[in-house]
N, C-alpha and C. Protein backbone atom coordinates (compact mmCIF):
# COMPACT_ATOMS: atom_id res chain seq x y z
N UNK A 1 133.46 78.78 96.07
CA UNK A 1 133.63 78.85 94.62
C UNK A 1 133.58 77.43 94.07
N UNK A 2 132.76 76.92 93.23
CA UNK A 2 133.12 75.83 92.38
C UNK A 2 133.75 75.53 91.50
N UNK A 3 134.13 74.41 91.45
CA UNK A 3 135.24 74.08 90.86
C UNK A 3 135.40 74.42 89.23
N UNK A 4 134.58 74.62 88.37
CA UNK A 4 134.28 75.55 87.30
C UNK A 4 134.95 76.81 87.21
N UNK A 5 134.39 77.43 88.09
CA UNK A 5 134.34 78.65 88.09
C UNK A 5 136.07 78.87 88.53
N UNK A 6 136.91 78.24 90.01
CA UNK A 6 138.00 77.77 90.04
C UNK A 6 138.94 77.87 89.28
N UNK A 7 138.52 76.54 88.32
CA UNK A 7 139.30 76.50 87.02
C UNK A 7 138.73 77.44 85.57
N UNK A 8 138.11 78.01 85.49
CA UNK A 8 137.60 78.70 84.24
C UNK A 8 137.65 80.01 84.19
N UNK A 9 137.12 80.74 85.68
CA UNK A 9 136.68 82.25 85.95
C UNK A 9 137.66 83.17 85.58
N UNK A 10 137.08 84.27 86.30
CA UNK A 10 138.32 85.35 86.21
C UNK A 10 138.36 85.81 87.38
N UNK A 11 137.27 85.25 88.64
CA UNK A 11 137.89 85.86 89.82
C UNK A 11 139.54 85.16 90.78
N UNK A 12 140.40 86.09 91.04
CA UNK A 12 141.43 85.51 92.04
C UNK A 12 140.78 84.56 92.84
N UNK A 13 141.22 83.84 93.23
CA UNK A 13 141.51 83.16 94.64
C UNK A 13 142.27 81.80 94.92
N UNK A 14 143.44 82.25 95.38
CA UNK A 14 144.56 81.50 95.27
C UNK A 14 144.26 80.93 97.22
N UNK A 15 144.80 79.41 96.66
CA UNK A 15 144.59 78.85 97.99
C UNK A 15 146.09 79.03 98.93
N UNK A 16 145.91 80.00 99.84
CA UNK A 16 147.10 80.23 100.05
C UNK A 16 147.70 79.44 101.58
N UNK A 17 146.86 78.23 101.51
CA UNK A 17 146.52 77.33 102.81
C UNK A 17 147.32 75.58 101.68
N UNK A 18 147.48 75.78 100.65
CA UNK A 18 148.05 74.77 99.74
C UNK A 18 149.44 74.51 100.46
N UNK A 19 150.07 74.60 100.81
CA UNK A 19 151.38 74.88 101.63
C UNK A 19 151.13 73.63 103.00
N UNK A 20 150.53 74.42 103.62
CA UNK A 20 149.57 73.88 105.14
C UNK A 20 149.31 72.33 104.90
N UNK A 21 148.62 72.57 103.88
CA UNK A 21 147.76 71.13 103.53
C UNK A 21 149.34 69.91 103.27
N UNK A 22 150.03 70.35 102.21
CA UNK A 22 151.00 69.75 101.92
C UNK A 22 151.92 69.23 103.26
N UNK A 23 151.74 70.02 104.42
CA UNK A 23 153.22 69.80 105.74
C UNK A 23 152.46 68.47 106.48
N UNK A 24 150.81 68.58 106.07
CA UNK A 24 149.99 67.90 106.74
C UNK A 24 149.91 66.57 106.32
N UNK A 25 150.50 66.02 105.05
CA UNK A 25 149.86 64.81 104.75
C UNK A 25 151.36 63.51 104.84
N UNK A 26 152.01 64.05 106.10
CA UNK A 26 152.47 63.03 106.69
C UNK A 26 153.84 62.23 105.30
N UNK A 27 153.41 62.92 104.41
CA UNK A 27 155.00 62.72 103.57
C UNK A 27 155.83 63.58 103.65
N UNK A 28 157.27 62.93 103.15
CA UNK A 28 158.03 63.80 103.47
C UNK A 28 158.38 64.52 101.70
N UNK A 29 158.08 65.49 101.49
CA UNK A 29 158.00 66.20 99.96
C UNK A 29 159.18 67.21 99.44
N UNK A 30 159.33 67.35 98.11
CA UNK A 30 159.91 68.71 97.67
C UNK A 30 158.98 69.30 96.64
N UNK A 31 159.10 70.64 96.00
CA UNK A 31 158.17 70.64 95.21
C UNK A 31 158.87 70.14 93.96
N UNK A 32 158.08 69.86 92.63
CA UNK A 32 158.43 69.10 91.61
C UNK A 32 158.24 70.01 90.16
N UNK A 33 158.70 70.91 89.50
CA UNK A 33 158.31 71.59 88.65
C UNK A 33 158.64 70.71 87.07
N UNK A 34 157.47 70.71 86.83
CA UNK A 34 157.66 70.21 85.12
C UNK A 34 158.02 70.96 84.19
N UNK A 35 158.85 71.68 83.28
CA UNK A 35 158.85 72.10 82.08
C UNK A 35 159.52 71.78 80.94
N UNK A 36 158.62 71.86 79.48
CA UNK A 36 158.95 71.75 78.76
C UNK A 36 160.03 71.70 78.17
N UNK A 37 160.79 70.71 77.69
CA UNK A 37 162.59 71.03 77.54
C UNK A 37 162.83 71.51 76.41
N UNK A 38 161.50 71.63 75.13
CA UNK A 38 162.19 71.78 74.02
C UNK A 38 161.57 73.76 74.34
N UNK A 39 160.31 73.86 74.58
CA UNK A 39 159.62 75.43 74.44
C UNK A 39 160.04 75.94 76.15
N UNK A 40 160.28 75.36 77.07
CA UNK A 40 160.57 76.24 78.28
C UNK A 40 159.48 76.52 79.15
N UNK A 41 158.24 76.43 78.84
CA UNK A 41 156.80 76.47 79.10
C UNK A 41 157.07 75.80 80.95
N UNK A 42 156.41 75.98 81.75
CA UNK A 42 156.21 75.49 83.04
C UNK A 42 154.42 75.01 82.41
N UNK A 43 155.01 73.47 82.97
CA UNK A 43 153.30 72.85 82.64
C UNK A 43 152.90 72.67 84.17
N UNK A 44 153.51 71.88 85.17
CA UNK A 44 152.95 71.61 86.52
C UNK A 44 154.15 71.90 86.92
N UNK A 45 153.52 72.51 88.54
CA UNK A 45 154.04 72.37 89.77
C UNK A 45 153.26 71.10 90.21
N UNK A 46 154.40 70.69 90.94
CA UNK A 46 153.70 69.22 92.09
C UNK A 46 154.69 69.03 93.12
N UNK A 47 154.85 68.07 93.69
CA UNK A 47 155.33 67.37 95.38
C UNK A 47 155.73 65.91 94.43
N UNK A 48 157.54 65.62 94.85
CA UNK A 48 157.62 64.60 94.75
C UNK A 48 158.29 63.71 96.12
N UNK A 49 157.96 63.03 96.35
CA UNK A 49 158.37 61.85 97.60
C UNK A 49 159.75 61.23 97.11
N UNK A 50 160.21 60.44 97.98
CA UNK A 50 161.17 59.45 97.82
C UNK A 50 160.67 58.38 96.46
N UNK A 51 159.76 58.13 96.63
CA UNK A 51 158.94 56.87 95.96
C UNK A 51 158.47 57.72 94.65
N UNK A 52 157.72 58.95 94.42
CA UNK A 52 157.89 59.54 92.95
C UNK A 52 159.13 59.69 92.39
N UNK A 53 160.14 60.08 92.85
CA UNK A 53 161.11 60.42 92.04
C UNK A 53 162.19 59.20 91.56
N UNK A 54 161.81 57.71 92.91
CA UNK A 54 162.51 57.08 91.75
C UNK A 54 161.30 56.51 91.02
N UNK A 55 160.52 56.19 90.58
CA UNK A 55 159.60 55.81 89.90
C UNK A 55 159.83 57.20 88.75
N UNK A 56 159.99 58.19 88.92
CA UNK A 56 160.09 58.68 87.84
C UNK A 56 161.72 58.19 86.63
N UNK A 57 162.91 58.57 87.70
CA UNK A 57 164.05 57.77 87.09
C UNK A 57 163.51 56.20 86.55
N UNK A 58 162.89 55.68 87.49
CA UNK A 58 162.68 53.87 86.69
C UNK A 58 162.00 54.42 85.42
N UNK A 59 160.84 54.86 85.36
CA UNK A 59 159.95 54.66 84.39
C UNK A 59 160.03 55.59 83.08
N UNK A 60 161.16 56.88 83.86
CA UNK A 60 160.96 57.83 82.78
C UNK A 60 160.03 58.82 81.96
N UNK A 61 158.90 58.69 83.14
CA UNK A 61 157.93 59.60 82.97
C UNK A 61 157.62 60.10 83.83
N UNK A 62 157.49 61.56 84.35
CA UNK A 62 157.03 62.48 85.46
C UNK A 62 156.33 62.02 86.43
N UNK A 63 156.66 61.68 87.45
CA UNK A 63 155.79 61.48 88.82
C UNK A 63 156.19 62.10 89.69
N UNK A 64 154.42 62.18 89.79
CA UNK A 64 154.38 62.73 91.96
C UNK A 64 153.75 62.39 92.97
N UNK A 65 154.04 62.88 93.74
CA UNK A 65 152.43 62.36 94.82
C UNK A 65 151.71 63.19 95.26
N UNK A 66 150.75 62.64 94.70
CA UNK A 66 149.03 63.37 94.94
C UNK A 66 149.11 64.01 96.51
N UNK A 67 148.97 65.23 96.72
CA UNK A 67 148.82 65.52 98.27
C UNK A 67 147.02 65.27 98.07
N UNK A 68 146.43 65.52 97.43
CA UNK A 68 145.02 65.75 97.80
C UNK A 68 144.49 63.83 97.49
N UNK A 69 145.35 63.55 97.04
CA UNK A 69 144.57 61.60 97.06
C UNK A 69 145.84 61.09 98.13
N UNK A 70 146.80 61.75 98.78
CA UNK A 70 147.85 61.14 99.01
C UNK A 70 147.81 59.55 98.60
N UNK A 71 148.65 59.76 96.98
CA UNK A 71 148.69 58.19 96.39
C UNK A 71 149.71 58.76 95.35
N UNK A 72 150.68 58.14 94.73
CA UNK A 72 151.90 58.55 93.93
C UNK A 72 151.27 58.47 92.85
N UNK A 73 151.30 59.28 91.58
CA UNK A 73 150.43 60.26 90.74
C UNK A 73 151.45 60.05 89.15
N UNK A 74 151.39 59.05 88.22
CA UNK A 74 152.26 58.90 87.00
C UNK A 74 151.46 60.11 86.10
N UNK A 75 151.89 61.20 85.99
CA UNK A 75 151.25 61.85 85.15
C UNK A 75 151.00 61.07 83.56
N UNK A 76 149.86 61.54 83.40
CA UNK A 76 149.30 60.32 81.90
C UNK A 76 148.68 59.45 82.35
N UNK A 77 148.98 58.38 83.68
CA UNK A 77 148.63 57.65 83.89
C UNK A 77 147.13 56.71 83.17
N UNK A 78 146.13 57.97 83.48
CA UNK A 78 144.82 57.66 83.11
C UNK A 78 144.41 58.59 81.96
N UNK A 79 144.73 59.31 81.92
CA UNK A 79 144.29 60.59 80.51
C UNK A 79 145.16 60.11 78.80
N UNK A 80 146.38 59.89 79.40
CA UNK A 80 147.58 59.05 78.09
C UNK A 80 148.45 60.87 77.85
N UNK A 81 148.66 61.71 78.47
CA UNK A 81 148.97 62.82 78.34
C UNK A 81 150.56 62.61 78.89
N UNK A 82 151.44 62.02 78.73
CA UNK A 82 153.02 61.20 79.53
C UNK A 82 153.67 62.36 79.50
N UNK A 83 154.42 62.71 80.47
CA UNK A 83 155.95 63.75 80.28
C UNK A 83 157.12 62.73 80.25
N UNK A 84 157.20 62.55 79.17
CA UNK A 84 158.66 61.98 79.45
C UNK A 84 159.65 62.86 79.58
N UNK A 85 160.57 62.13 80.30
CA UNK A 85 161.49 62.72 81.26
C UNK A 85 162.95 62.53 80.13
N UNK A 86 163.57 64.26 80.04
CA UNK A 86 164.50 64.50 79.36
C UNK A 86 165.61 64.24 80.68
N UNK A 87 165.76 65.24 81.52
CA UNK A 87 166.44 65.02 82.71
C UNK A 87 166.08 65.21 83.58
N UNK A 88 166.47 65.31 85.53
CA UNK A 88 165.69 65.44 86.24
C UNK A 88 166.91 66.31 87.12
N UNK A 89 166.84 68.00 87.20
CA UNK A 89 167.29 69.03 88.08
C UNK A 89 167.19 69.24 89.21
N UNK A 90 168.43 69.52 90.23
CA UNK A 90 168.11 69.20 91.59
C UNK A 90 168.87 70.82 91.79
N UNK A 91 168.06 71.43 92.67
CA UNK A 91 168.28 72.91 92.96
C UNK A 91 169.90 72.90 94.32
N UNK A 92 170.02 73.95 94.07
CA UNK A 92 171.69 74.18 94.85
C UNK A 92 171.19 73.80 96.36
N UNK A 93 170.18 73.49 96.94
CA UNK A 93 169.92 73.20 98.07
C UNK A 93 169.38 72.13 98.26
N UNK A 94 168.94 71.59 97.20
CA UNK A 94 168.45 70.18 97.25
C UNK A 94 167.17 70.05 97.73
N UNK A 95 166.09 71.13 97.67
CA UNK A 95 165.17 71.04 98.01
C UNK A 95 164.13 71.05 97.09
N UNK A 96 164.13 71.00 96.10
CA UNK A 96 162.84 70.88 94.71
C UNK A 96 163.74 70.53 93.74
N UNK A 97 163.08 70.23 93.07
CA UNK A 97 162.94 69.05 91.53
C UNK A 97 162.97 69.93 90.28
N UNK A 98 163.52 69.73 89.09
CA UNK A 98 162.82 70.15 88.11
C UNK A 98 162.87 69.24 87.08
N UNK A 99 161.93 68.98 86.32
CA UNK A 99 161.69 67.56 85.79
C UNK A 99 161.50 68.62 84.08
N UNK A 100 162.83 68.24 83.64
CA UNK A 100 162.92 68.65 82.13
C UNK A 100 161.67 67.78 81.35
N UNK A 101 161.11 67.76 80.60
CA UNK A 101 160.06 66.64 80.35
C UNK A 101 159.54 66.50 78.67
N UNK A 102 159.25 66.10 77.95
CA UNK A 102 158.77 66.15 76.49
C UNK A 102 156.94 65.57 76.68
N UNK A 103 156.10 66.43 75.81
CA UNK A 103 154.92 65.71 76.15
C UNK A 103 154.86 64.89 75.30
N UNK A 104 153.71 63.90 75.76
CA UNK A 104 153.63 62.94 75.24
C UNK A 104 152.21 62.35 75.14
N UNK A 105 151.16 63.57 74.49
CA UNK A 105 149.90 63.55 74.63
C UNK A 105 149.69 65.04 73.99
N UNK A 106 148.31 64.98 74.13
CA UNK A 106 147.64 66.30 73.87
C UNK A 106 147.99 67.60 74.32
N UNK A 107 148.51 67.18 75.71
CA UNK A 107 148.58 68.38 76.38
C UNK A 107 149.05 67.75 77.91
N UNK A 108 149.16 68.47 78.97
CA UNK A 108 149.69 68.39 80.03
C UNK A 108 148.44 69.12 81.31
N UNK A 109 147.66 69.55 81.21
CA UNK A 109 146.67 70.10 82.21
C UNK A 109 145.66 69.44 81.78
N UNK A 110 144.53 68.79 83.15
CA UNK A 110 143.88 68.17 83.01
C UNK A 110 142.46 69.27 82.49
N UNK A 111 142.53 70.18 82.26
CA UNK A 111 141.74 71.50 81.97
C UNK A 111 141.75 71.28 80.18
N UNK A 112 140.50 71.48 79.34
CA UNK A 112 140.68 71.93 78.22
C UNK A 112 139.88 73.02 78.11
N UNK A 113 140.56 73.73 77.36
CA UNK A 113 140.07 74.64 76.12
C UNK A 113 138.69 74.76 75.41
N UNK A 114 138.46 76.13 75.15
CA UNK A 114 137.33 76.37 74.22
C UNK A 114 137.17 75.41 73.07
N UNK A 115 138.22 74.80 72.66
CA UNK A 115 137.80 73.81 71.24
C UNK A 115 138.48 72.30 71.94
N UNK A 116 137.46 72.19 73.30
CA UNK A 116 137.82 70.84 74.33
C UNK A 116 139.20 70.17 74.00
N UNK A 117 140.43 70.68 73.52
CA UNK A 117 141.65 70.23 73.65
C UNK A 117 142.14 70.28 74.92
N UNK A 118 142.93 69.19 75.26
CA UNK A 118 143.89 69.51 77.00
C UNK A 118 144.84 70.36 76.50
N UNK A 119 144.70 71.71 77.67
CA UNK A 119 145.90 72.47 77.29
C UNK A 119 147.35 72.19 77.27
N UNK A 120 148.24 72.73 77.02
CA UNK A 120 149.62 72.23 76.84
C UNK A 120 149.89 72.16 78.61
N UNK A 121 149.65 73.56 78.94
CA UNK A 121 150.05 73.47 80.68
C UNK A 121 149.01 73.84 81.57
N UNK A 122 149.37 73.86 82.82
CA UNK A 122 148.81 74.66 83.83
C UNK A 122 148.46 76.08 84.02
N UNK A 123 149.28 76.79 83.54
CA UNK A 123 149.28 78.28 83.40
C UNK A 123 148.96 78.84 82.28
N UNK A 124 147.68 78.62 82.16
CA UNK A 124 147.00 79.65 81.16
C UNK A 124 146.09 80.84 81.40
N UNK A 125 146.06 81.31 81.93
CA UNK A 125 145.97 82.03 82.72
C UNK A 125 146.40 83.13 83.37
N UNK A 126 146.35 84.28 82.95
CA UNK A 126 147.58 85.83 83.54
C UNK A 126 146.28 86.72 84.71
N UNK A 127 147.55 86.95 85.19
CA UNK A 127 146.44 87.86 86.29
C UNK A 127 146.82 89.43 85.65
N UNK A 128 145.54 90.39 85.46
CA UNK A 128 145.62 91.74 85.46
C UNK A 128 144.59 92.60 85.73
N UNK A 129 144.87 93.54 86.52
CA UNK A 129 144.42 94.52 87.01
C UNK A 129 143.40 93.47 88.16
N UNK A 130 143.98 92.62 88.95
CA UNK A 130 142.91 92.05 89.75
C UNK A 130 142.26 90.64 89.54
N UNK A 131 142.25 90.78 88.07
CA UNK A 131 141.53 89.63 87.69
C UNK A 131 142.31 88.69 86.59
N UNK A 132 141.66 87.19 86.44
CA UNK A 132 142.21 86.76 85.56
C UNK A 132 141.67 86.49 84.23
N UNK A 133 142.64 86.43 83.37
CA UNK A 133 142.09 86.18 81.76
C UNK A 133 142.94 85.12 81.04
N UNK A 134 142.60 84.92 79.86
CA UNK A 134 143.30 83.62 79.44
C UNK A 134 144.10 84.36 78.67
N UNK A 135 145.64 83.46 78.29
CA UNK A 135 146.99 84.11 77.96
C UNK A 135 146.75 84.02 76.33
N UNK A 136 147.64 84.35 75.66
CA UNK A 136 146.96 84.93 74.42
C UNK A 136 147.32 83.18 73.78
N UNK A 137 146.95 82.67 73.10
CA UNK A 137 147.05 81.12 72.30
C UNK A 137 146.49 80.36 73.38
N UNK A 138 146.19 80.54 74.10
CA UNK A 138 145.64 79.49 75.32
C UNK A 138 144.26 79.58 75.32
N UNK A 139 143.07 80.27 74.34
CA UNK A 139 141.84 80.17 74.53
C UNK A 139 141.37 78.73 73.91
């Protein structure tokens, strides 16, 4: 499948080997969930390291590390799309992140829209009856 089609289509196919890849790249990770603090919205899932998360406390804007560039990842960095960081949630086990966040750009997914805006998040996108379609304000 290309990467278009990936990000745009309506056929499933969830990489369910994303997991695998992550145990593989020799960091040691949690996962990192971004959402919106004022609407509640989930914009990204990601992997943060020792080295993203304080770089996120220093800098105050959402970081992670890239499993697929393995290289620590300032969201905005290059697009200007920033989450700044309201607070940063640590689960009863201490094993994932949740990074309260305010945007600070267009949008938060490197994906745009029918009228080329970056969407607000990652999940635009609903699965039904099999397939996927875009969520209703997200075209």
């Amino acid at each position: 499948m290309d990467h278009n089609e990936l990000e745009e289509g309506t056929q499933l196919s969830l990489d369910f080997t994303k997991l695998k890849k992550v145990a593989e790249c020799d960091e040691g990770l949690v996962p990192a969930v971004a959402q919106d603090a004022d609407t509640g919205e989930v914009l990204i899932v990601g992997y943060a390291n020792e080295l993203a998360l304080k770089t996120t406390i220093d800098q105050g804007m959402a970081t992670f590390w890239s499993t697929s560039r393995n290289e620590l990842w300032i969201k905005g960095k290059t697009s200007g799309d920033y989450l700044e960081i309201v607070e940063v949630c640590v689960n009863c086990e201490q094993n994932s992140l949740l990074y309260r966040v305010r945007p600070k750009g267009a949008g938060a997914c490197h994906t745009t829209g029918a009228d080329r805006r970056t969407r607000s998040g990652c999940y635009y996108r609903v699965l039904r009856n099999g397939s996927l379609s875009l969520r209703k304000g997200m075209e």
